[in-house]
N, C-alpha and C. Protein backbone atom coordinates (compact mmCIF):
# COMPACT_ATOMS: atom_id res chain seq x y z
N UNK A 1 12.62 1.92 -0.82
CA UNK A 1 11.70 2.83 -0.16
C UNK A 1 10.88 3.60 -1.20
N UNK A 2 9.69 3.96 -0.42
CA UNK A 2 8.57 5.02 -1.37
C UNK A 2 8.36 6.11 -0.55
N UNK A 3 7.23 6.55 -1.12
CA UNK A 3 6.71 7.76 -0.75
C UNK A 3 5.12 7.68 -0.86
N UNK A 4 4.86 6.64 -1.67
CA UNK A 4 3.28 6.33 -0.99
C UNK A 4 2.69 7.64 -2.35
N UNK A 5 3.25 8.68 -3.05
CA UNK A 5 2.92 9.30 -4.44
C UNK A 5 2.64 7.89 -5.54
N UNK A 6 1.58 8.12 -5.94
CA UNK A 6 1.33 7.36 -7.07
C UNK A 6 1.66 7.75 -8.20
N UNK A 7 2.30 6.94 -9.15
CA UNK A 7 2.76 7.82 -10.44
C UNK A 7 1.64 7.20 -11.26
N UNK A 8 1.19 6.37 -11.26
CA UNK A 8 0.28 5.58 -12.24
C UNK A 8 -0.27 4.63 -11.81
N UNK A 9 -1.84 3.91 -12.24
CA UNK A 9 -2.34 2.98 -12.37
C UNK A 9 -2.37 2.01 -13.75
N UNK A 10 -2.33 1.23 -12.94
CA UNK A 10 -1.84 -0.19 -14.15
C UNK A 10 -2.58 -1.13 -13.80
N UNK A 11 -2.58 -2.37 -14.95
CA UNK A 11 -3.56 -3.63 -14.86
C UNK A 11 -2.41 -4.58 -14.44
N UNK A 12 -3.35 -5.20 -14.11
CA UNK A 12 -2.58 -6.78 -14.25
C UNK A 12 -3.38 -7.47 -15.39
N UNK A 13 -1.92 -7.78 -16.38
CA UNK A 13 -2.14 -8.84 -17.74
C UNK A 13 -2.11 -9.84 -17.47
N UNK A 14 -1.71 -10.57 -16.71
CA UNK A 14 -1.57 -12.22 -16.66
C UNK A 14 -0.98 -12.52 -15.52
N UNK A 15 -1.65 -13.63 -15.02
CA UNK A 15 -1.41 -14.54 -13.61
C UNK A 15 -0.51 -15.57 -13.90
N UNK A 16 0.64 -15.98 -13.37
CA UNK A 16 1.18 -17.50 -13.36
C UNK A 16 1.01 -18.42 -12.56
N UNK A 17 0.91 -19.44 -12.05
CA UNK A 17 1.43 -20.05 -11.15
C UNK A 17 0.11 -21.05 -10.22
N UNK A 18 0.71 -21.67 -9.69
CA UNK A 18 -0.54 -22.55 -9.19
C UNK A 18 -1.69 -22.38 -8.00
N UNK A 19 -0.80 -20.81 -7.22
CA UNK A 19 -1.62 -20.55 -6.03
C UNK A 19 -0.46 -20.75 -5.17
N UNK A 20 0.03 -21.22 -4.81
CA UNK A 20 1.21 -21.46 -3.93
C UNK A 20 2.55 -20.71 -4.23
N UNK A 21 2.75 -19.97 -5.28
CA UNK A 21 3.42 -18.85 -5.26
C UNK A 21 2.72 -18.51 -7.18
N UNK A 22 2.89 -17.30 -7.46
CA UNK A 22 2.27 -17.10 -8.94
C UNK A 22 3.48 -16.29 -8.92
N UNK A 23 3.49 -15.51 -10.69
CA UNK A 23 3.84 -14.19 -11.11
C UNK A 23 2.76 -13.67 -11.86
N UNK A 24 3.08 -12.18 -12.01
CA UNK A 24 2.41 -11.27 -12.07
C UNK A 24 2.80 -10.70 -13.33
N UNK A 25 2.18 -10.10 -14.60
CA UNK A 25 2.54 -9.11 -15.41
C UNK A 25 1.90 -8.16 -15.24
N UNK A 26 2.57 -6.88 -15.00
CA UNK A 26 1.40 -5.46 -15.40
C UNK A 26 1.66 -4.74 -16.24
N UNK A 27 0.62 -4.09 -16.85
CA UNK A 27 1.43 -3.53 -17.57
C UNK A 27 0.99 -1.92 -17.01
N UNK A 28 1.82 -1.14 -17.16
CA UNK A 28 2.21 0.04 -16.13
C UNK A 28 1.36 1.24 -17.15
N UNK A 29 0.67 1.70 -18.16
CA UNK A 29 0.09 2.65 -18.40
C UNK A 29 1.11 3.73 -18.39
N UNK A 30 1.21 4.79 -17.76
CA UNK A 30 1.82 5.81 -17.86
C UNK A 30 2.76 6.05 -17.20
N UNK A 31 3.10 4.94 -16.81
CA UNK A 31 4.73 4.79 -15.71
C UNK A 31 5.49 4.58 -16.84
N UNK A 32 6.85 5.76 -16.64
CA UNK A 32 7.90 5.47 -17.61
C UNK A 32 8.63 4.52 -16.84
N UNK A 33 9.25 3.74 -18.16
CA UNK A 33 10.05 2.67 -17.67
C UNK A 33 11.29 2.92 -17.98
N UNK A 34 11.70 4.07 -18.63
CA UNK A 34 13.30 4.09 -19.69
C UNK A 34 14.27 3.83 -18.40
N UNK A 35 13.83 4.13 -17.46
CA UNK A 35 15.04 4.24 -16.17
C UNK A 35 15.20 2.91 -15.25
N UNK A 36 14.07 1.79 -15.78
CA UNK A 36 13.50 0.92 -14.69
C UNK A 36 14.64 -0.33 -15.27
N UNK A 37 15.20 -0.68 -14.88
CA UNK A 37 15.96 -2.31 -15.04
C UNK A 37 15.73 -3.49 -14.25
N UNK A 38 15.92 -4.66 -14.26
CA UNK A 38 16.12 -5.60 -13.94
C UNK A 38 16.53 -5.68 -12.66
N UNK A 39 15.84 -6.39 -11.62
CA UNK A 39 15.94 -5.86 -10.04
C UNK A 39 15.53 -5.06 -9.24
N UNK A 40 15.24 -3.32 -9.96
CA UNK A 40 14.37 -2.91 -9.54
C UNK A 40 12.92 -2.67 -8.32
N UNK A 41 12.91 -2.50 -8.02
CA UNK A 41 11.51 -2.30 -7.00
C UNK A 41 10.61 -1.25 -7.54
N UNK A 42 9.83 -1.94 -7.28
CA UNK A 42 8.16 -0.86 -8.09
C UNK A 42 7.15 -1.69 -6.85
N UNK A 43 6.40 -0.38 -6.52
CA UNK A 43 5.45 -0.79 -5.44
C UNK A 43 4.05 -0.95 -6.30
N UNK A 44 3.47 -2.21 -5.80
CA UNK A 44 2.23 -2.67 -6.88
C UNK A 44 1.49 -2.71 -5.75
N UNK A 45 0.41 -1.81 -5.72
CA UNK A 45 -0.62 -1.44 -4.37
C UNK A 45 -0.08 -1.15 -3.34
N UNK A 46 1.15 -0.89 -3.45
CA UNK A 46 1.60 -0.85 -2.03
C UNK A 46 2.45 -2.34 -1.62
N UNK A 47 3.03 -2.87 -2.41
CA UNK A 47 3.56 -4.19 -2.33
C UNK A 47 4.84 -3.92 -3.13
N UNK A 48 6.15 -4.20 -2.47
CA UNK A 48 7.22 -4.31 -3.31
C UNK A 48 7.67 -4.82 -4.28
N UNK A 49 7.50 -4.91 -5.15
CA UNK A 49 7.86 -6.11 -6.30
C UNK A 49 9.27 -6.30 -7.04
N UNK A 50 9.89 -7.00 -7.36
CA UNK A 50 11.10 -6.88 -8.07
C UNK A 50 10.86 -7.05 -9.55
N UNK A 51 11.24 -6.52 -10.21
CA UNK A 51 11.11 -6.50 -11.48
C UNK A 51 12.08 -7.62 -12.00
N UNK A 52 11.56 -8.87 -12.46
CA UNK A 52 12.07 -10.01 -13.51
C UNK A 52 12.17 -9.66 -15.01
N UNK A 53 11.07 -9.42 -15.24
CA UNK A 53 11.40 -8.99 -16.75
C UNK A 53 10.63 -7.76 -17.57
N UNK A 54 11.31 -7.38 -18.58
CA UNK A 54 10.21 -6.05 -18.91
C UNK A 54 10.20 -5.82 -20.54
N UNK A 55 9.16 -6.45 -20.75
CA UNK A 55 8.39 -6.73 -22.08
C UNK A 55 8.03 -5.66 -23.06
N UNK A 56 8.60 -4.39 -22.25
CA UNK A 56 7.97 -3.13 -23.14
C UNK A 56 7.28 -2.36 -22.41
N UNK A 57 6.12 -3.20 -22.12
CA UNK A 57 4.84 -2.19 -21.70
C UNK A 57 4.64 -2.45 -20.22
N UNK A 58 5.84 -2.82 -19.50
CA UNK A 58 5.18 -3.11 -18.09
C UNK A 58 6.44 -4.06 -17.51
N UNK A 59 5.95 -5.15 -16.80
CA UNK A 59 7.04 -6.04 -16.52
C UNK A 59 6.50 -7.08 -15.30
N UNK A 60 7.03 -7.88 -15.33
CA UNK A 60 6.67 -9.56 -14.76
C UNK A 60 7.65 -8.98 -13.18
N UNK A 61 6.70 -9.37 -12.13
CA UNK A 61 7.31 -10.14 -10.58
C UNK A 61 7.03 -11.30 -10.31
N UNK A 62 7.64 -11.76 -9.42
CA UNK A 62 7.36 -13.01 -8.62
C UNK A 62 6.61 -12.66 -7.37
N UNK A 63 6.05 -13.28 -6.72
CA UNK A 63 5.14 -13.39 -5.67
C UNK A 63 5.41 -14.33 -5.05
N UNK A 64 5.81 -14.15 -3.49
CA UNK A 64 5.77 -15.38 -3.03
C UNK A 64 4.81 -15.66 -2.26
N UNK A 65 4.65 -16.91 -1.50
CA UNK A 65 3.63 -17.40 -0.37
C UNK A 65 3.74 -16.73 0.56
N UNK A 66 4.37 -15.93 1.16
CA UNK A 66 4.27 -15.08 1.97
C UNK A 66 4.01 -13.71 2.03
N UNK A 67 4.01 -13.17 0.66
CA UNK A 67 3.52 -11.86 0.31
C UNK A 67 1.76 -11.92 0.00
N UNK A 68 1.94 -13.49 -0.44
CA UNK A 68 0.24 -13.74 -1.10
C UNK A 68 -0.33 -13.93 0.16
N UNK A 69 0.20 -14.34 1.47
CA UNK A 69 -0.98 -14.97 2.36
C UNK A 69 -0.78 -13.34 3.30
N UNK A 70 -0.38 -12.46 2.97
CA UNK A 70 -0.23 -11.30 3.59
C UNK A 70 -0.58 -9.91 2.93
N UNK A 71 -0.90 -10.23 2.11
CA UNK A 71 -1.39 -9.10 0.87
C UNK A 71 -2.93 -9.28 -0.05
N UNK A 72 -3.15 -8.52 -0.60
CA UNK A 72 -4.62 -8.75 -1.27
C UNK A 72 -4.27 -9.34 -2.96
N UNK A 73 -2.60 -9.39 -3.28
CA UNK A 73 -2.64 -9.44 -4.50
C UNK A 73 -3.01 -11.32 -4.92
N UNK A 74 -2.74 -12.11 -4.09
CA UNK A 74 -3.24 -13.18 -4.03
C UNK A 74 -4.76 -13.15 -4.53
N UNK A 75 -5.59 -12.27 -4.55
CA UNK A 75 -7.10 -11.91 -4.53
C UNK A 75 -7.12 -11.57 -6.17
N UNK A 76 -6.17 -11.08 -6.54
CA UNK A 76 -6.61 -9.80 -7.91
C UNK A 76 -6.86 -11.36 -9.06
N UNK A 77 -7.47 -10.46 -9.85
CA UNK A 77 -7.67 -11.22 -11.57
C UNK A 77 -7.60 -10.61 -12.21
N UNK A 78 -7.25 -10.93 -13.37
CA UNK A 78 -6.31 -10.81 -15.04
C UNK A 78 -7.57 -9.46 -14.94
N UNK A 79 -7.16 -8.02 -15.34
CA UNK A 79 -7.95 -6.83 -15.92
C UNK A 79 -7.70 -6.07 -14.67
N UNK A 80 -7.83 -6.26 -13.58
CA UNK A 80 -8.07 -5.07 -11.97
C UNK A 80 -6.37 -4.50 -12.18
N UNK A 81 -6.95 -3.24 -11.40
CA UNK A 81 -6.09 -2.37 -11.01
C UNK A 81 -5.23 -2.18 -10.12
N UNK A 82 -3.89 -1.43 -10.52
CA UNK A 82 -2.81 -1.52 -9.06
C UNK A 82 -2.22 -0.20 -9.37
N UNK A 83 -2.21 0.69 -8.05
CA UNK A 83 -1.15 1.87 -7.79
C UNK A 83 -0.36 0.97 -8.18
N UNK A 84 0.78 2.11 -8.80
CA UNK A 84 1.96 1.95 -9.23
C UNK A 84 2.91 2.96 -8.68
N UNK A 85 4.25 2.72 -8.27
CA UNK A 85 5.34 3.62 -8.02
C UNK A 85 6.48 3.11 -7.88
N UNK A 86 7.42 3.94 -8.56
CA UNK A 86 8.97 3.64 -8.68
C UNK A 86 9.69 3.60 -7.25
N UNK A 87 10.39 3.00 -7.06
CA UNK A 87 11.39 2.96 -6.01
C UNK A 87 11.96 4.78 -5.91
N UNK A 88 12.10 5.46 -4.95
CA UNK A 88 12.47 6.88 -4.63
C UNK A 88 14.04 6.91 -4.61
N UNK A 89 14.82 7.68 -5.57
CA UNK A 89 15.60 8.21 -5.73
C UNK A 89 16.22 9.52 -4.16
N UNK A 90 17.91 9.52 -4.21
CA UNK A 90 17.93 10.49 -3.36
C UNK A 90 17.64 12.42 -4.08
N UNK A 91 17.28 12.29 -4.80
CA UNK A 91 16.62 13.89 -5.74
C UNK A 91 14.81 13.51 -5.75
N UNK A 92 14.86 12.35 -5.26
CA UNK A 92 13.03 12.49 -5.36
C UNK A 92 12.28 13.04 -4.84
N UNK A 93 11.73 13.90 -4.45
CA UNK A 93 10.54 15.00 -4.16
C UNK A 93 9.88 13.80 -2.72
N UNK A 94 10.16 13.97 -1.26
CA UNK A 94 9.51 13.19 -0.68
C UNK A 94 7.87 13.78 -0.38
N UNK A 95 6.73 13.94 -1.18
CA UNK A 95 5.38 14.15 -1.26
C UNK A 95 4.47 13.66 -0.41
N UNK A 96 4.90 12.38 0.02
CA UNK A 96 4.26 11.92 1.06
C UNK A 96 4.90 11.44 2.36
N UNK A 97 5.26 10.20 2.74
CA UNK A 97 5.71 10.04 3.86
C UNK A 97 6.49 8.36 3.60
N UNK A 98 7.58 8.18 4.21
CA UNK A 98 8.49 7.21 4.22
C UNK A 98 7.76 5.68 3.95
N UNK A 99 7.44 5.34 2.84
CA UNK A 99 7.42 3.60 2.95
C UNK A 99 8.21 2.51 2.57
N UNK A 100 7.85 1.75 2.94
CA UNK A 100 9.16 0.69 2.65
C UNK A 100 8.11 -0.46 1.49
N UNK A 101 7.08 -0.30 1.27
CA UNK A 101 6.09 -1.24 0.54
C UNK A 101 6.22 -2.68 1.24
N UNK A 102 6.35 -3.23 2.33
CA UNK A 102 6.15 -4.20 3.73
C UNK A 102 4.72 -3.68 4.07
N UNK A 103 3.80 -4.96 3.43
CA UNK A 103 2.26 -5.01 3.71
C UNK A 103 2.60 -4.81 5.35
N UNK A 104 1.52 -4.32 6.23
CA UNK A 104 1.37 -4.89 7.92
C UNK A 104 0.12 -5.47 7.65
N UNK A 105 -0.72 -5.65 6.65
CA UNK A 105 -1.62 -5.92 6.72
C UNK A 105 -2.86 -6.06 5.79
N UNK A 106 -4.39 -6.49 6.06
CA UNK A 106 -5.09 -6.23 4.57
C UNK A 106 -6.81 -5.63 5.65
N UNK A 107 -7.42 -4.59 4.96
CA UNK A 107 -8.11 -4.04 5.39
C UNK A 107 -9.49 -3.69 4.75
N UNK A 108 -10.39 -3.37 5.02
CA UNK A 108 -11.39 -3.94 4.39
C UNK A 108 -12.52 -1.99 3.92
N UNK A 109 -12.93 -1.75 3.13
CA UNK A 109 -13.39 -0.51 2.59
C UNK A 109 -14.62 -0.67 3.48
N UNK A 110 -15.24 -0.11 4.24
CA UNK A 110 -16.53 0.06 5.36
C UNK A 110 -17.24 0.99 4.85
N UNK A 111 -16.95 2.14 4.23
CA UNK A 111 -17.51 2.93 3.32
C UNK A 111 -17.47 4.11 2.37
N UNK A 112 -18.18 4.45 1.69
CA UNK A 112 -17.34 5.27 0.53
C UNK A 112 -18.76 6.28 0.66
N UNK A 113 -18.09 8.21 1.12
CA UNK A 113 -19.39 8.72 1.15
C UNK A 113 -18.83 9.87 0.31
N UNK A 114 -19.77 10.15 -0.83
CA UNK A 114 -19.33 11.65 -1.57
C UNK A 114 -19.60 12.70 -0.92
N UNK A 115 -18.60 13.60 -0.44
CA UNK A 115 -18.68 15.29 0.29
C UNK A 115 -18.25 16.03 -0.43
N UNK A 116 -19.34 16.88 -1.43
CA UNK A 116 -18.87 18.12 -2.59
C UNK A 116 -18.25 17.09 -3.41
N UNK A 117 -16.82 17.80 -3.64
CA UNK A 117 -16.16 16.92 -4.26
C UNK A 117 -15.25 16.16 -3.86
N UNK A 118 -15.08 15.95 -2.79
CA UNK A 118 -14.23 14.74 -1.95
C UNK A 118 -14.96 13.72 -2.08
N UNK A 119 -14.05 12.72 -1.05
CA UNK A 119 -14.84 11.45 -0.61
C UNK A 119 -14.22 10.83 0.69
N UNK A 120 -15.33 10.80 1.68
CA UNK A 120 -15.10 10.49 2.93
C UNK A 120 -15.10 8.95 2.98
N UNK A 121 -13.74 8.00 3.24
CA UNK A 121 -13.58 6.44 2.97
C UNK A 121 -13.20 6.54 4.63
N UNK A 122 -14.12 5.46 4.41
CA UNK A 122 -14.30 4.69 5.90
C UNK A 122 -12.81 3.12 5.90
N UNK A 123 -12.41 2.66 6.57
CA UNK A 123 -11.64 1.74 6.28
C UNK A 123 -11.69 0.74 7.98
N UNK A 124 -11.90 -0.43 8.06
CA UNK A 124 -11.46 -1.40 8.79
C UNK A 124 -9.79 -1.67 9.12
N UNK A 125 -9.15 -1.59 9.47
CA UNK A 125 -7.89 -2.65 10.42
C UNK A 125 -7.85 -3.74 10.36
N UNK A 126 -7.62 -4.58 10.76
CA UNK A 126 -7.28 -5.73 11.67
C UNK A 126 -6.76 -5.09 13.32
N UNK A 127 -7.34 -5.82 13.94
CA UNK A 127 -7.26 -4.92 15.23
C UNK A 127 -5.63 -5.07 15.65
N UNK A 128 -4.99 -6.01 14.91
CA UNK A 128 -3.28 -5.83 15.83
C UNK A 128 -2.73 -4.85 15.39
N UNK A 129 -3.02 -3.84 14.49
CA UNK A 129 -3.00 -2.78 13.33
C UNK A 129 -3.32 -0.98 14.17
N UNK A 130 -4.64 -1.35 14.75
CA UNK A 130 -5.00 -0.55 15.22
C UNK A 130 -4.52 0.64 16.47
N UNK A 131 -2.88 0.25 16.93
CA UNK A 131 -2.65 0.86 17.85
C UNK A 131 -1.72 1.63 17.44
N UNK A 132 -1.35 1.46 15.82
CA UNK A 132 -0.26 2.20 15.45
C UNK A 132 -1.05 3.52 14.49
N UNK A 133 -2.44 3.58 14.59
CA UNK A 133 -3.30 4.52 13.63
C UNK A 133 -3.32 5.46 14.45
N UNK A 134 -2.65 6.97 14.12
CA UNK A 134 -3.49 7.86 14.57
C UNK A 134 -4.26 9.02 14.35
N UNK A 135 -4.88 9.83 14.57
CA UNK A 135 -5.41 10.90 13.89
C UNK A 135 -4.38 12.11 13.28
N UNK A 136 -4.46 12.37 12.45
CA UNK A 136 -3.39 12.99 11.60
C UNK A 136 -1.76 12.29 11.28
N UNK A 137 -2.31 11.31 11.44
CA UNK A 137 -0.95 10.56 11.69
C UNK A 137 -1.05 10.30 9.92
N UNK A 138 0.09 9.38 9.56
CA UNK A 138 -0.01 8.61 8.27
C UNK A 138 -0.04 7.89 8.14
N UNK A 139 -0.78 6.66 6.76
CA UNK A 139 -1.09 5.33 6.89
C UNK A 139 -0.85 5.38 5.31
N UNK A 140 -0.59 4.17 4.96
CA UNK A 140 -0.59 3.97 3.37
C UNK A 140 -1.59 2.81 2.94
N UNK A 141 -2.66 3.12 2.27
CA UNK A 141 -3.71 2.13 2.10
C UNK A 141 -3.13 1.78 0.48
N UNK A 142 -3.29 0.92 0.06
CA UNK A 142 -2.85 0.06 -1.32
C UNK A 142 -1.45 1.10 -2.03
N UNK A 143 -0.75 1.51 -1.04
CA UNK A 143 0.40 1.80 -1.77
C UNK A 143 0.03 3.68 -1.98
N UNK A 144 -0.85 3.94 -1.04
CA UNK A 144 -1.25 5.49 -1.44
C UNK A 144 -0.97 6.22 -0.14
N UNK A 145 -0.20 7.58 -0.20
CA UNK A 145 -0.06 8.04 1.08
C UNK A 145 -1.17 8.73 1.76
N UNK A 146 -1.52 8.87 2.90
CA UNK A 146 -3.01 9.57 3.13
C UNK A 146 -2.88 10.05 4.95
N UNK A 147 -3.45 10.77 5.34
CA UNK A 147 -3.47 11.44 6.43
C UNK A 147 -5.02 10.70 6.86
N UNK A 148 -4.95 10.30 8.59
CA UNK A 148 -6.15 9.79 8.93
C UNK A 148 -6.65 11.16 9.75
N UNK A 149 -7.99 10.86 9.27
CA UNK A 149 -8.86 11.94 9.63
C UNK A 149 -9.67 11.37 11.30
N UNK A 150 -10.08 10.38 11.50
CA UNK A 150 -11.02 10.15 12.77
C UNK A 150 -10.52 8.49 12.64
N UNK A 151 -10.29 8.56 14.33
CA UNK A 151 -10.17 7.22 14.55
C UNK A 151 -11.28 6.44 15.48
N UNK A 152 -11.57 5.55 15.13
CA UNK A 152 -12.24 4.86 16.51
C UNK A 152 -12.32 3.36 16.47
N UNK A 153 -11.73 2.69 17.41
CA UNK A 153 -11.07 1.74 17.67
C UNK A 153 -10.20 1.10 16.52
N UNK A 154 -10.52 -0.01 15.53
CA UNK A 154 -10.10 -0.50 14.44
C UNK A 154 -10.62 0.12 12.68
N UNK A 155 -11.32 1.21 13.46
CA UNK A 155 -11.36 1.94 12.15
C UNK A 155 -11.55 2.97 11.79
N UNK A 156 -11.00 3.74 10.77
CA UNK A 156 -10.57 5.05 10.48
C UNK A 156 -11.07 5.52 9.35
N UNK A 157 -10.67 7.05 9.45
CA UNK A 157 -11.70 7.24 8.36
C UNK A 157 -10.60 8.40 7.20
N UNK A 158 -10.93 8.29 6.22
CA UNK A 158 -10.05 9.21 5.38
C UNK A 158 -10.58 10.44 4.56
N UNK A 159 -10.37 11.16 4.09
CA UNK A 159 -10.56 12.28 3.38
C UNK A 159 -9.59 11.98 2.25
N UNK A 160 -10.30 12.10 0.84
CA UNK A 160 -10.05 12.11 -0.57
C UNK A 160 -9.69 12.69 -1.52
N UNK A 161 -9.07 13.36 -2.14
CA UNK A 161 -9.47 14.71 -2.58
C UNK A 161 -9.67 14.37 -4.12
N UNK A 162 -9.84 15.15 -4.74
CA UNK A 162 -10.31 14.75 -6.80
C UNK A 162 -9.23 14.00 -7.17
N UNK A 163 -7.85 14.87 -7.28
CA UNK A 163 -6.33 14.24 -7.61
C UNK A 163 -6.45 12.71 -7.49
N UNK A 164 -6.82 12.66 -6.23
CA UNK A 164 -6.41 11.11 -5.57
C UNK A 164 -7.31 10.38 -5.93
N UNK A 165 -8.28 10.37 -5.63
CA UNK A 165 -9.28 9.51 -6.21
C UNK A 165 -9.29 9.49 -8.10
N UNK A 166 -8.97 10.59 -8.57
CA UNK A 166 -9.51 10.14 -10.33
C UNK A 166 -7.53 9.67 -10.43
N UNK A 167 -6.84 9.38 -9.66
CA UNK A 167 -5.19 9.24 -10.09
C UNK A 167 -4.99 7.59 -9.36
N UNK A 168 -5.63 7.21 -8.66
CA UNK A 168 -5.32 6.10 -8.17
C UNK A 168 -6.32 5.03 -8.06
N UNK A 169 -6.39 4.04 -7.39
CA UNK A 169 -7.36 2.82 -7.76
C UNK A 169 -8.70 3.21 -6.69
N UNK A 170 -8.59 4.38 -6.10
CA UNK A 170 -9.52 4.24 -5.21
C UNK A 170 -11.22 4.88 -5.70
N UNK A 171 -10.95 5.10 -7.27
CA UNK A 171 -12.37 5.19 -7.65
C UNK A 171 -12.73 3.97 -8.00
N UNK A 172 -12.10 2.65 -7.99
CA UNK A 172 -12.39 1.57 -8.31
C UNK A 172 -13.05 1.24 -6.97
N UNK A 173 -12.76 1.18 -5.82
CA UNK A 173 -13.37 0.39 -4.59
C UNK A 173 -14.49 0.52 -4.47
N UNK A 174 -15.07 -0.70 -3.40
CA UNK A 174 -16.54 -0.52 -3.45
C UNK A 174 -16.86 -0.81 -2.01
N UNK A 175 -17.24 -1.11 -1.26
CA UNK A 175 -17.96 -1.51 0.21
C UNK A 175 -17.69 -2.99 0.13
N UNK A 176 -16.36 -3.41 1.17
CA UNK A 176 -16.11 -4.14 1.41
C UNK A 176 -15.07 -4.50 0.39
N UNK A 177 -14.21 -4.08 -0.43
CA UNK A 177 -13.15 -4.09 -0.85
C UNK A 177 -12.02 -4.25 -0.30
N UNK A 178 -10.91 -5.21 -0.01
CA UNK A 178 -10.05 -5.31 0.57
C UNK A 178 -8.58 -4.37 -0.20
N UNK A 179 -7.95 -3.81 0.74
CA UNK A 179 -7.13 -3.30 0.98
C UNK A 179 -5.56 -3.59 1.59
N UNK A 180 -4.20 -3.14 1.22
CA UNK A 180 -3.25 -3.57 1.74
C UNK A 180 -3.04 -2.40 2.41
N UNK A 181 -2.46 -2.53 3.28
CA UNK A 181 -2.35 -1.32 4.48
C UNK A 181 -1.47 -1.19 5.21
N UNK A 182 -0.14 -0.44 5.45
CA UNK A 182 1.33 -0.54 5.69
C UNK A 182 1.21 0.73 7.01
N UNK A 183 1.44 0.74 8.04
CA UNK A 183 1.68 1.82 9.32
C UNK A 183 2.73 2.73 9.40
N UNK A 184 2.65 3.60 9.48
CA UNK A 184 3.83 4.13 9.94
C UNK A 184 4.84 3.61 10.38
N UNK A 185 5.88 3.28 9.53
CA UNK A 185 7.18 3.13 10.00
C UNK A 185 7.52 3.36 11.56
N UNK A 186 7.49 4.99 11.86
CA UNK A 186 8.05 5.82 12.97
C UNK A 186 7.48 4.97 14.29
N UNK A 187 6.47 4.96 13.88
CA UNK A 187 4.67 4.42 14.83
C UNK A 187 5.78 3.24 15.43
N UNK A 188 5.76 2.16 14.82
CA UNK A 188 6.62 1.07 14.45
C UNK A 188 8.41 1.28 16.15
N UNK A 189 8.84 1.75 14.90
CA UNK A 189 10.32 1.91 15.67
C UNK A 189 9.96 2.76 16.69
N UNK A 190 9.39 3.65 17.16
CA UNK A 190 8.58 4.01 18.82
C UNK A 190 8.41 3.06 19.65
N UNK A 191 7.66 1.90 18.82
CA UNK A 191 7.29 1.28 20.00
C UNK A 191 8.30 0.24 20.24
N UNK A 192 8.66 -0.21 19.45
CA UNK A 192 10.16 -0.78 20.02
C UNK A 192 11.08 -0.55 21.11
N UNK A 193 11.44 0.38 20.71
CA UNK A 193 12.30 1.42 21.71
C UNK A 193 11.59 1.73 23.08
N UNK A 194 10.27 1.71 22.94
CA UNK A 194 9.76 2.07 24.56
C UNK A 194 9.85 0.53 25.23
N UNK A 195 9.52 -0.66 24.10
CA UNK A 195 9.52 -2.13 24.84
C UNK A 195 11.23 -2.25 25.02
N UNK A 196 11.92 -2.12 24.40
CA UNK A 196 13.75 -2.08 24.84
C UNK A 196 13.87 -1.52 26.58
N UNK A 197 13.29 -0.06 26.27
CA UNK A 197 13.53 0.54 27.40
C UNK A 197 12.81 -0.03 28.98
N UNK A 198 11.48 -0.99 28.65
CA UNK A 198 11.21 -1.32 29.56
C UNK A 198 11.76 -2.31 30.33
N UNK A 199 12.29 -3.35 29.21
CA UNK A 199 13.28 -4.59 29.88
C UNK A 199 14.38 -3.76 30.31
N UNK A 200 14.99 -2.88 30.09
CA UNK A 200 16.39 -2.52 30.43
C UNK A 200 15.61 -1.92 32.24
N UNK A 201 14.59 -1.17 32.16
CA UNK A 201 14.25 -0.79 33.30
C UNK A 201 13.56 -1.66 34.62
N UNK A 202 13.21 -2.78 33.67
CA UNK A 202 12.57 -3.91 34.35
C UNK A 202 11.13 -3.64 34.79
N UNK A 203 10.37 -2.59 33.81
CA UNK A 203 9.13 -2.77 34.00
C UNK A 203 8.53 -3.53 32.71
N UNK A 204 7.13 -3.80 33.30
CA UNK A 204 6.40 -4.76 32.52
C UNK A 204 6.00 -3.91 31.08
N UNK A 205 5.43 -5.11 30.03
CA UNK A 205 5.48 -4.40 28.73
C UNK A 205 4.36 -4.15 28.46
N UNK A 206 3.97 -3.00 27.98
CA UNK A 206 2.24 -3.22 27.82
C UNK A 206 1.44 -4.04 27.05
């Protein structure tokens, strides 16, 4: 589990693999590693990764075909950027809100508007996505925790603040930038529980 706090941005050094599953090296910038071992979980955009090996300055995952055909990291090349964050400790400061780094999805940047010194980011869904968004609710876009500001239908809109934007990859995006995008957990196990309760009651499911 995370918290959707970014501790650092990092590159990706090198791609493996043929397309049908790769690995990944990053190297992590200002993420300490003295505590990080072998097995590990480190969320890379918002993507769980297990840590295989660690070279010093970073460390190698595997990727599989199912994280790649469900995630944007299938997309990245050797130099681009990835939030970075350690797996959460029970003494860890919860700053943002419960993630498990389980893509739901990949989402697309609609627009990027400067206010003072914020920045008002527009973001796309996928519409099977869209019923778990709500206004003030929480959403984690590439592994970053964030509060949605305005919803309307499959797309939402965010508020930025300096921190976040000069601390994470989102001064990198541009209009039409794809995104990995994880829902609320809670959102999630709600609706479960109301579809349980309807078979047990024998009404129809919505």
């Amino acid at each position: 589990m995370f918290t959707g706090i970014i501790q650092s941005v990092g590159r990706i050094a090198a791609i493996e693999g043929d397309g049908q599953d790769i690995r990944l090296r990053i190297e992590t910038g200002k993420l300490p590693l003295d505590s990080v071992a072998l097995g590990d979980s480190i969320a890379t955009s918002g993507v769980c990764l297990t840590v295989t090996e660690l070279p010093g300055d970073g460390y190698w995952a595997d990727v599989s075909p199912e994280t790649l055909s469900l995630t944007t990291l299938g997309q990245k090349s050797v130099g681009d950027a990835v939030n970075l964050e350690r797996s959460l400790t029970l003494n860890t400061p919860l700053g943002g809100h419960l993630v498990s780094g389980h893509v739901d999805g990949v989402g697309r940047i609609e627009s990027l508007v400067e206010d003072a010194r914020f920045w008002r980011v527009g973001v796309t869904a996928p519409a099977n996505l869209a019923r778990y968004i709500a206004v003030k609710g929480s959403i984690c876009v590439d592994g970053t925790s964030l509060t949605v500001n305005q919803v309307t239908g499959a797309r939402f809109e965010l508020t930025i603040i300096p921190q976040t934007w000069e601390e994470t990859v989102f001064s990198e995006y541009a209009v039409g930038s794809a995104v990995n995008l994880e829902v609320d957990v809670i959102a999630r196990y709600l609706e479960r529980l109301m579809q349980h309760d309807q078979v047990d009651s024998g009404s129809p499911s919505l």
